[in-house]
C-alpha atoms as a PDB file:
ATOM      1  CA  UNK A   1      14.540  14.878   1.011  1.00  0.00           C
ATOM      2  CA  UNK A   2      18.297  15.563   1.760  1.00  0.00           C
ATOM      3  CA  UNK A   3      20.343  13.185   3.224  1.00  0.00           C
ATOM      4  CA  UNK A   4      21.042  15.920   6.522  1.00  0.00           C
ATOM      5  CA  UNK A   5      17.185  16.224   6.750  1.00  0.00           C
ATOM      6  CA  UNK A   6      16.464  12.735   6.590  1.00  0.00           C
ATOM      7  CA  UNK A   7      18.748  11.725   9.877  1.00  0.00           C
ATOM      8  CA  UNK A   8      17.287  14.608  11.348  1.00  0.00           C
ATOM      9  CA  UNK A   9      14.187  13.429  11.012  1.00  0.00           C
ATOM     10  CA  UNK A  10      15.350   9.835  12.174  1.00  0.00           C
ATOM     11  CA  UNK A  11      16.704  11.130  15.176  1.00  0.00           C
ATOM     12  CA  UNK A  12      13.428  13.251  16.091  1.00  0.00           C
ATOM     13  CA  UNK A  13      11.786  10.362  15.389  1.00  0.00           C
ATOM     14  CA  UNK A  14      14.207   7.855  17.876  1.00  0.00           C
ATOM     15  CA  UNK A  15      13.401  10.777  20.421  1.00  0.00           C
ATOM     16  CA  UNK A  16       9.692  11.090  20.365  1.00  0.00           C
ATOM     17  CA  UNK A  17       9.267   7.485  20.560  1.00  0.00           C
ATOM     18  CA  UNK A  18      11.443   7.408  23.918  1.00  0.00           C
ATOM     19  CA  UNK A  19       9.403   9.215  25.587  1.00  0.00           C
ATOM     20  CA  UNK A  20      10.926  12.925  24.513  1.00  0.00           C
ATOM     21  CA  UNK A  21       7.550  14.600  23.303  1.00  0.00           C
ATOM     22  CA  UNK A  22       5.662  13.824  20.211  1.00  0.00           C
ATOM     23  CA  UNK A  23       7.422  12.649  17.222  1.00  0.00           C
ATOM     24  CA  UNK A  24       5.313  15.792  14.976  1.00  0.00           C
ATOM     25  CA  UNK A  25       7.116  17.537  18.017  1.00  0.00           C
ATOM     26  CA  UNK A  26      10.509  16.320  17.891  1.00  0.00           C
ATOM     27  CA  UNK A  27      10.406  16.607  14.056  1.00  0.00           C
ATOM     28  CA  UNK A  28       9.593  20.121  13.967  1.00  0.00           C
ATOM     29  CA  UNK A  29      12.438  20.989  16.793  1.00  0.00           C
ATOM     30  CA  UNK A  30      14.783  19.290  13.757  1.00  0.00           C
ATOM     31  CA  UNK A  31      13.256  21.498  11.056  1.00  0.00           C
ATOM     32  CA  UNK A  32      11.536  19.077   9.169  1.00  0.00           C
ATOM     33  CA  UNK A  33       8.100  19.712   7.848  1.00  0.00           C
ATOM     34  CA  UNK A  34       5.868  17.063   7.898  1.00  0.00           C
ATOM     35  CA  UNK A  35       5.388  14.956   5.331  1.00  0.00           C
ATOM     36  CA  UNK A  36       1.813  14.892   3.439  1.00  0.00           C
ATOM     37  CA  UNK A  37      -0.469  12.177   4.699  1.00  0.00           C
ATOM     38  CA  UNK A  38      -0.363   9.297   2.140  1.00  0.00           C
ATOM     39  CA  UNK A  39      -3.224   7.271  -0.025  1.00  0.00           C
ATOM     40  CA  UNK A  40      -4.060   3.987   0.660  1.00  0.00           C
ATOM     41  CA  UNK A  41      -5.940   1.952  -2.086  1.00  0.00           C
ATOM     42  CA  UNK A  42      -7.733  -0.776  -1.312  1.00  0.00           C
ATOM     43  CA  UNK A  43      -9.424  -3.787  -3.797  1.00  0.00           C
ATOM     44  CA  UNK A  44     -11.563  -6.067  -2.271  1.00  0.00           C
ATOM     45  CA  UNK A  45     -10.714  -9.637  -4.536  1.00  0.00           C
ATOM     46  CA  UNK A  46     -12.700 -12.819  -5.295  1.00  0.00           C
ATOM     47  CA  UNK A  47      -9.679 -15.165  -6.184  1.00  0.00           C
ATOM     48  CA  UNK A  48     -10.727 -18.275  -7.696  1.00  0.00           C
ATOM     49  CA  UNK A  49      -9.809 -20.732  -5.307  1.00  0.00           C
ATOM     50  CA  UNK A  50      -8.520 -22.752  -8.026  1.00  0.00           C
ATOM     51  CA  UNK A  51      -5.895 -20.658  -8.950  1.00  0.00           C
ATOM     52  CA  UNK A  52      -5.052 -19.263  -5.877  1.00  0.00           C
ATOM     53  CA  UNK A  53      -1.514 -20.165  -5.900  1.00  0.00           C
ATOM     54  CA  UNK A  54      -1.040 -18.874  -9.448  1.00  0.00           C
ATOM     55  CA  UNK A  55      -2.170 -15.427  -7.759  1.00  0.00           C
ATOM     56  CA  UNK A  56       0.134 -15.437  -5.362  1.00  0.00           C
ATOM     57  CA  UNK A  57       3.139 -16.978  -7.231  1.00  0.00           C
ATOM     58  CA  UNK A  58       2.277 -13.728  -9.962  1.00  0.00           C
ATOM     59  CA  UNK A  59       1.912 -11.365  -6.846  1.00  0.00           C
ATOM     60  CA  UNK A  60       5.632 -12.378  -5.153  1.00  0.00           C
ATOM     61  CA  UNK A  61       7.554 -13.109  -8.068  1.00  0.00           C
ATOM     62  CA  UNK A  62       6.303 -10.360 -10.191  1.00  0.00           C
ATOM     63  CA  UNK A  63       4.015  -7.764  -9.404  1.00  0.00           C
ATOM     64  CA  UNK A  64       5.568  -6.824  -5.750  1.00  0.00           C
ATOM     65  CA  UNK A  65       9.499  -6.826  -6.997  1.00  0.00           C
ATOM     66  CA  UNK A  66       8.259  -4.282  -9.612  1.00  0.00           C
ATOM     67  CA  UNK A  67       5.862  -2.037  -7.567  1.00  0.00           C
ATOM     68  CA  UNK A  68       9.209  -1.948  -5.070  1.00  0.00           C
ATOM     69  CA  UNK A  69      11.149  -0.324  -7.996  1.00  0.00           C
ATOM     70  CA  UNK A  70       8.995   3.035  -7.753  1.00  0.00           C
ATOM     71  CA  UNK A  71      10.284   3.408  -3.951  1.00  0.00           C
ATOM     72  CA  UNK A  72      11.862   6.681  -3.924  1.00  0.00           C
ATOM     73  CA  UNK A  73       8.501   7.906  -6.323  1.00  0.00           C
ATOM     74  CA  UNK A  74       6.368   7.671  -4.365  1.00  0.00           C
ATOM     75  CA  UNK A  75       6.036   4.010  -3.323  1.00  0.00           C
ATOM     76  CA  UNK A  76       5.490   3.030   0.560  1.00  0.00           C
ATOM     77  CA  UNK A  77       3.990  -0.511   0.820  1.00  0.00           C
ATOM     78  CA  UNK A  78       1.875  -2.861  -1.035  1.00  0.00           C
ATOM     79  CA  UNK A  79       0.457  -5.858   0.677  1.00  0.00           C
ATOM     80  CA  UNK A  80      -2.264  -8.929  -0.536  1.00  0.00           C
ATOM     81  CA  UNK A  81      -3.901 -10.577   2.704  1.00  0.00           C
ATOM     82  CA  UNK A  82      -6.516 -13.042   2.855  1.00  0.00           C
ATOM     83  CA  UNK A  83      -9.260 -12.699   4.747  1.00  0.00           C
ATOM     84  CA  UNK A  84      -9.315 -15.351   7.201  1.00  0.00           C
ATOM     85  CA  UNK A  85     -12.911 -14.478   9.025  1.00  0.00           C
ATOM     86  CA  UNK A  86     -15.048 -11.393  10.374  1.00  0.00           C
ATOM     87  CA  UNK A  87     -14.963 -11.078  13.766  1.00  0.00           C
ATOM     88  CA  UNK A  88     -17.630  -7.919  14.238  1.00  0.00           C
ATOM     89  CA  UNK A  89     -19.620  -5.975  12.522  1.00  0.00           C
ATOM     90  CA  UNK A  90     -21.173  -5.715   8.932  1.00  0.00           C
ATOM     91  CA  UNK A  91     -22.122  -5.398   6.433  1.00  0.00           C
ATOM     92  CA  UNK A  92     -19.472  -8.667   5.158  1.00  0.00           C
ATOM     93  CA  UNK A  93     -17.825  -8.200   1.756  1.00  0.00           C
ATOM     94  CA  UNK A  94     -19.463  -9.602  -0.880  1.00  0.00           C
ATOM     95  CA  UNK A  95     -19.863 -13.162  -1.518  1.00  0.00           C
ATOM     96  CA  UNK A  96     -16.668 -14.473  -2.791  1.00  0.00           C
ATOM     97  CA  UNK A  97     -14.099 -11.732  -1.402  1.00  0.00           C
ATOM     98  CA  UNK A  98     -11.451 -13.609  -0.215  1.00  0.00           C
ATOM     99  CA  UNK A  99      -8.141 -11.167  -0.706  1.00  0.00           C
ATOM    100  CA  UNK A 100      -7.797  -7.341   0.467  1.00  0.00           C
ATOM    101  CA  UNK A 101      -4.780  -5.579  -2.083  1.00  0.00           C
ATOM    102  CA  UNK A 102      -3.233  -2.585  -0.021  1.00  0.00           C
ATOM    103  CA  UNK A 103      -1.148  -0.397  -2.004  1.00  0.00           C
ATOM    104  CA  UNK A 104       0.061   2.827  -0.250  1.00  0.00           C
ATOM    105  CA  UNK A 105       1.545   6.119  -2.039  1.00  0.00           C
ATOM    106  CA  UNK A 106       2.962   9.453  -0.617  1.00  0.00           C
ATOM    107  CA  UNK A 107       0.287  10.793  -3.192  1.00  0.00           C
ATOM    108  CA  UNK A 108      -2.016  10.199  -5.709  1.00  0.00           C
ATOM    109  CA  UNK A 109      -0.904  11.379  -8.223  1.00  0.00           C
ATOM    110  CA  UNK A 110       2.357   9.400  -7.705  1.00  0.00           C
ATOM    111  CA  UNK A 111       0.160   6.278  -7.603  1.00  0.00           C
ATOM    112  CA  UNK A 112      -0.752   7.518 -11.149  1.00  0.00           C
ATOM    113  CA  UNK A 113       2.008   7.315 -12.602  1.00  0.00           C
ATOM    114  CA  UNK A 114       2.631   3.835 -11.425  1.00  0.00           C
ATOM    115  CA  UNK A 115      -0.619   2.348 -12.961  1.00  0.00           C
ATOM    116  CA  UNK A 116       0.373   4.135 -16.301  1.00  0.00           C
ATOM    117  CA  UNK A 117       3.827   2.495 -15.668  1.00  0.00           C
ATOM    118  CA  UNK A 118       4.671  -0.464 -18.449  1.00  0.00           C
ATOM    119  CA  UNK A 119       5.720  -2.335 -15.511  1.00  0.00           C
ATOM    120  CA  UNK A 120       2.076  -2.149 -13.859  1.00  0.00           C
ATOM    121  CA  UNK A 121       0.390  -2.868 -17.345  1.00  0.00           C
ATOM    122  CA  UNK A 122       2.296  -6.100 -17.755  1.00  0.00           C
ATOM    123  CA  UNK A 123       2.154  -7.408 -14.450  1.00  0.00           C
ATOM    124  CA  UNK A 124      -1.513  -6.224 -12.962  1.00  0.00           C
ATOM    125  CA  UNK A 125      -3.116  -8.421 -15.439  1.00  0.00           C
ATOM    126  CA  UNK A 126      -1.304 -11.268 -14.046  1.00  0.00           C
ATOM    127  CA  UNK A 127      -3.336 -11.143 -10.790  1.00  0.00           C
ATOM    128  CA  UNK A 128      -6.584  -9.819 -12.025  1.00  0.00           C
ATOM    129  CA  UNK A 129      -6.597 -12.879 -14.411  1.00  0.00           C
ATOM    130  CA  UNK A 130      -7.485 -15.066 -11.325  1.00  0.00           C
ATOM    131  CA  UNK A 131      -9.938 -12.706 -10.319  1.00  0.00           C
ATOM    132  CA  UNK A 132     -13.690 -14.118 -10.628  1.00  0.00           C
ATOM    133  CA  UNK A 133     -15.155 -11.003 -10.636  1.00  0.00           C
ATOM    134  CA  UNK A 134     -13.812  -8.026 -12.645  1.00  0.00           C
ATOM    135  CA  UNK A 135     -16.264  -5.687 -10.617  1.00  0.00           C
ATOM    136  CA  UNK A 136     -15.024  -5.271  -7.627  1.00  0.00           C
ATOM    137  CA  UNK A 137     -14.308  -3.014  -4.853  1.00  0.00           C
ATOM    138  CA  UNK A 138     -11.553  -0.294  -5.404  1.00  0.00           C
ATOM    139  CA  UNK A 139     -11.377   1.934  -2.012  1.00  0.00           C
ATOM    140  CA  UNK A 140      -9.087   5.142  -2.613  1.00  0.00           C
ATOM    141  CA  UNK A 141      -8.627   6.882   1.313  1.00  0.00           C
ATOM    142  CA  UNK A 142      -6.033   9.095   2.685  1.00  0.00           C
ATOM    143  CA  UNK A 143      -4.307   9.241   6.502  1.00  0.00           C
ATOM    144  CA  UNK A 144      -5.679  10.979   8.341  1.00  0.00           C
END
């Protein structure tokens, strides 16, 4: 996106969310399409609790700094967050979940080319080797 399109779209932004109309409004008024809804992926981890801190250490010192590097292709957020308890609803992850990775990506196919990154094949392995079970849940959804 050019620089000129990007402030516009800042701007539109600022004014839909002070009360001037819709920000899908305001950014078509500055001539900005909207952007395609992103992915979100989604792995549903059961961290040995003995090495907990070793996942997290390999997580913020390693894997995050590198998945930052592919902002500007494609990269919008990552996050690991432990679950802490289920307030509603069911059915409850599986026995042993105990960490939700959220990695979000303007596309898919951008998120491809980060897991066939070196970067993501030297550093992935460094959480999933804390992971008790190798199995687990990979959720691939898109905004809506």
């Amino acid at each position: 996106m050019q620089r000129r399109n990007l402030l516009k779209l800042i701007a539109a932004l600022g004014a839909g969310a002070t009360g001037g109309g819709s920000a899908l409004a305001a950014a078509r008024q500055a001539g900005t399409a909207p952007a395609a809804k992103p992915i979100v992926l989604y792995c549903d981890l059961a961290i040995d609790p003995a090495r907990e801190q070793e996942m997290l250490d390999a997580f913020h010192n390693h894997f995050k700094p590198v998945a930052e590097s592919f902002r500007g292709r494609g990269f919008i957020d990552l996050k690991m967050v432990k679950l802490t308890r289920i307030i509603q609803g069911g059915p409850a992850p599986a026995p042993g979940i105990n960490y939700r990775f959220q990695l979000t990506y303007e596309s898919e196919a951008q998120r491809q080319v980060w897991i066939k990154s070196d970067v993501h094949e030297k550093n992935w392995p460094l959480i999933e080797a804390t992971v008790l079970n190798k199995d687990y849940l990979v959720l691939l959804t898109q905004s809506v």
